[in-house]
C-alpha atoms as a PDB file:
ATOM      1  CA  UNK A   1     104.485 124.803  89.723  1.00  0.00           C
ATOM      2  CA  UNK A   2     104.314 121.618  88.116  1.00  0.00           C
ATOM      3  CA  UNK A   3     103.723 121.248  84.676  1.00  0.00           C
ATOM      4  CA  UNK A   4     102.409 118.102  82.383  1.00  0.00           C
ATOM      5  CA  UNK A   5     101.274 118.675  78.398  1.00  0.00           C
ATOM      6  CA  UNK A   6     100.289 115.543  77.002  1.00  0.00           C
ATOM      7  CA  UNK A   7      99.494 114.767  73.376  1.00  0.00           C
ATOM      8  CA  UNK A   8      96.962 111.497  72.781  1.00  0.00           C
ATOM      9  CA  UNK A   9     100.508 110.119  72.171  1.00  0.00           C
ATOM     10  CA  UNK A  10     103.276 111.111  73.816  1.00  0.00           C
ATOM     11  CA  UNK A  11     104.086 113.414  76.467  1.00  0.00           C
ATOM     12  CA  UNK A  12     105.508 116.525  75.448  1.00  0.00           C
ATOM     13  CA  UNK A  13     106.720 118.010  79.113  1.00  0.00           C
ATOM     14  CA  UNK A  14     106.557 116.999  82.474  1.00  0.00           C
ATOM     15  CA  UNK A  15     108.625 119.241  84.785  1.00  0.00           C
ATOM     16  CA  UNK A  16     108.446 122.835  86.607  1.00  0.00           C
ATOM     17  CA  UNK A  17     107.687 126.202  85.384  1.00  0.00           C
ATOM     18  CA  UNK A  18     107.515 129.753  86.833  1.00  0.00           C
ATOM     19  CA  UNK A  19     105.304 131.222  83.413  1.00  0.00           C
ATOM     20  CA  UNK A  20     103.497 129.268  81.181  1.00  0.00           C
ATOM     21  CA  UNK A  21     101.300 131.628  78.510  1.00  0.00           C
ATOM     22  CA  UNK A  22      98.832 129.827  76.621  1.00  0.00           C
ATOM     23  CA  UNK A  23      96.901 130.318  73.268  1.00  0.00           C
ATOM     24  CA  UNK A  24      93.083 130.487  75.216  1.00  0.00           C
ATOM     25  CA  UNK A  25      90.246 130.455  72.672  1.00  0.00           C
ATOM     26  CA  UNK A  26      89.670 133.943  73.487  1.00  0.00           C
ATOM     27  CA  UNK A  27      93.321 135.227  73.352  1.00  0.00           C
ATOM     28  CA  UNK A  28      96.351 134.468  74.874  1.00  0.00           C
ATOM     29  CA  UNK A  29      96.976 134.107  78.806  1.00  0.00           C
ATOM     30  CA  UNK A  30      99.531 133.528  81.268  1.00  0.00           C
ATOM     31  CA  UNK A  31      99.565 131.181  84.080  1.00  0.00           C
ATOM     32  CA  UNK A  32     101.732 131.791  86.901  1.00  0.00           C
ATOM     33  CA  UNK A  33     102.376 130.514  91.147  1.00  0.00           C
ATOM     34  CA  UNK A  34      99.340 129.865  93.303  1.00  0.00           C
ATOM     35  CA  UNK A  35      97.135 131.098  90.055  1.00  0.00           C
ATOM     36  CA  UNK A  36      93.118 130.217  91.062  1.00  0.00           C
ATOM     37  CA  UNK A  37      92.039 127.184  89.835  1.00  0.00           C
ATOM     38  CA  UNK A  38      91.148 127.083  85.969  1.00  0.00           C
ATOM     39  CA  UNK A  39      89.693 125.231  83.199  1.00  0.00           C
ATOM     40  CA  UNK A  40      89.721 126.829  79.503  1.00  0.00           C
ATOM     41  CA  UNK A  41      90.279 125.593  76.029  1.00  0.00           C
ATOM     42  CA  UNK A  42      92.744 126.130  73.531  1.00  0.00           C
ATOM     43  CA  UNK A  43      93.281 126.984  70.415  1.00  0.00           C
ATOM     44  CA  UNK A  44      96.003 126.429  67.995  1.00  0.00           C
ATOM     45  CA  UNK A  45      99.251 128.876  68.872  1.00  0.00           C
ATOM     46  CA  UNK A  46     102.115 127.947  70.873  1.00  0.00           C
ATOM     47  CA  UNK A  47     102.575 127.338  74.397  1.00  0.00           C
ATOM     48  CA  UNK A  48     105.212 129.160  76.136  1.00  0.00           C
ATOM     49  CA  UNK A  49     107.066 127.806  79.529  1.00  0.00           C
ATOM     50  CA  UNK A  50     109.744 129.315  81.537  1.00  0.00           C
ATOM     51  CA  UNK A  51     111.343 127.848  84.865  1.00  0.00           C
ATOM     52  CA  UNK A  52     113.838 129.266  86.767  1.00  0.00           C
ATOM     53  CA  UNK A  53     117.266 129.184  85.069  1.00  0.00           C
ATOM     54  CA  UNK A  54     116.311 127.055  82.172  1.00  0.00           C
ATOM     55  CA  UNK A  55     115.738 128.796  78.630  1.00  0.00           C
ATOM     56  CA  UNK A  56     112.283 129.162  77.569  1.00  0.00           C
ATOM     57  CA  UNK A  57     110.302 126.161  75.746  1.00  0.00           C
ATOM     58  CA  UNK A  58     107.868 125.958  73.545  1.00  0.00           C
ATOM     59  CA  UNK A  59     105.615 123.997  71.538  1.00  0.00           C
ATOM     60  CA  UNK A  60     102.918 124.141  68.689  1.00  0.00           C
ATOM     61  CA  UNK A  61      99.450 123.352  69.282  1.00  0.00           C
ATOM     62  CA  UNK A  62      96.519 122.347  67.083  1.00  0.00           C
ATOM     63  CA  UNK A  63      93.672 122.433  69.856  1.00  0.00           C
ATOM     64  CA  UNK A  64      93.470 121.647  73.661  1.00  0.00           C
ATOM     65  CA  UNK A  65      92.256 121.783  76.856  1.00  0.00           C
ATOM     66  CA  UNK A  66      94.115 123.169  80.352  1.00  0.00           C
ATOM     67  CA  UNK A  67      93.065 122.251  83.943  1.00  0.00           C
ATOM     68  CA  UNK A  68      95.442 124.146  86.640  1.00  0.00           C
ATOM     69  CA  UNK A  69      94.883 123.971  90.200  1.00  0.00           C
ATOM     70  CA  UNK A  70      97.487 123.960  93.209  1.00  0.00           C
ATOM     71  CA  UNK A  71     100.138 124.757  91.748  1.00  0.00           C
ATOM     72  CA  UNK A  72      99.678 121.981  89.434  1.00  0.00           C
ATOM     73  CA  UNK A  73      98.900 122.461  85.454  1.00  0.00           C
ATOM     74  CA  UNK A  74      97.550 119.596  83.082  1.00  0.00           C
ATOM     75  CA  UNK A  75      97.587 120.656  79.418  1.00  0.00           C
ATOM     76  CA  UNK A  76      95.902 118.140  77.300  1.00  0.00           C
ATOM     77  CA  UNK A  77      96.674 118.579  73.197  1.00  0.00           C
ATOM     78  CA  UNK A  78      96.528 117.630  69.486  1.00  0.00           C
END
C-alpha cells in the first residue's frame, strides 16, 4: 500500500508499506493490505511503518488525522 504522512510543512514519507500501526485516540492500531476504508484521529505516539525488506520507520506525532482507502493511506500531522 501506498503511504503519504504530511506535516503542515513538510512531508515526512511518501512511499510503500506492508504495516503501518498508529497511535488512534482510543489506543493504538494497525493498518495493513486491502484494510476497509477508514477515517480516525490521532493522538500523540509514534507511527510505525514497515515495507518489505526495508527496516522499520518511525516518527513522533503531536496530533493527527488518517484517511486510508484502496490500498492508499493519507496521514495528516503536527
Amino acid at each position: 500500500m501506498n503511504v503519504k504522512i504530511i506535516k503542515p510543512d513538510s512531508t515526512l514519507y511518501d512511499g510503500p508499506a506492508t504495516l503501518v500501526q498508529l497511535p488512534g485516540t482510543g489506543g493504538l492500531f494497525e493498518l495493513l493490505e486491502n484494510h476497509a476504508p477508514i477515517i480516525s484521529s490521532l493522538a500523540a505516539g509514534k507511527i510505525r511503518l514497515q515495507a518489505d525488506g526495508q527496516e522499520e520507520k518511525s516518527f513522533e506525532i503531536k496530533a493527527g488525522v488518517v484517511k486510508g482507502q484502496q490500498n492508499d493511506i493519507l496521514i495528516l500531522v503536527q
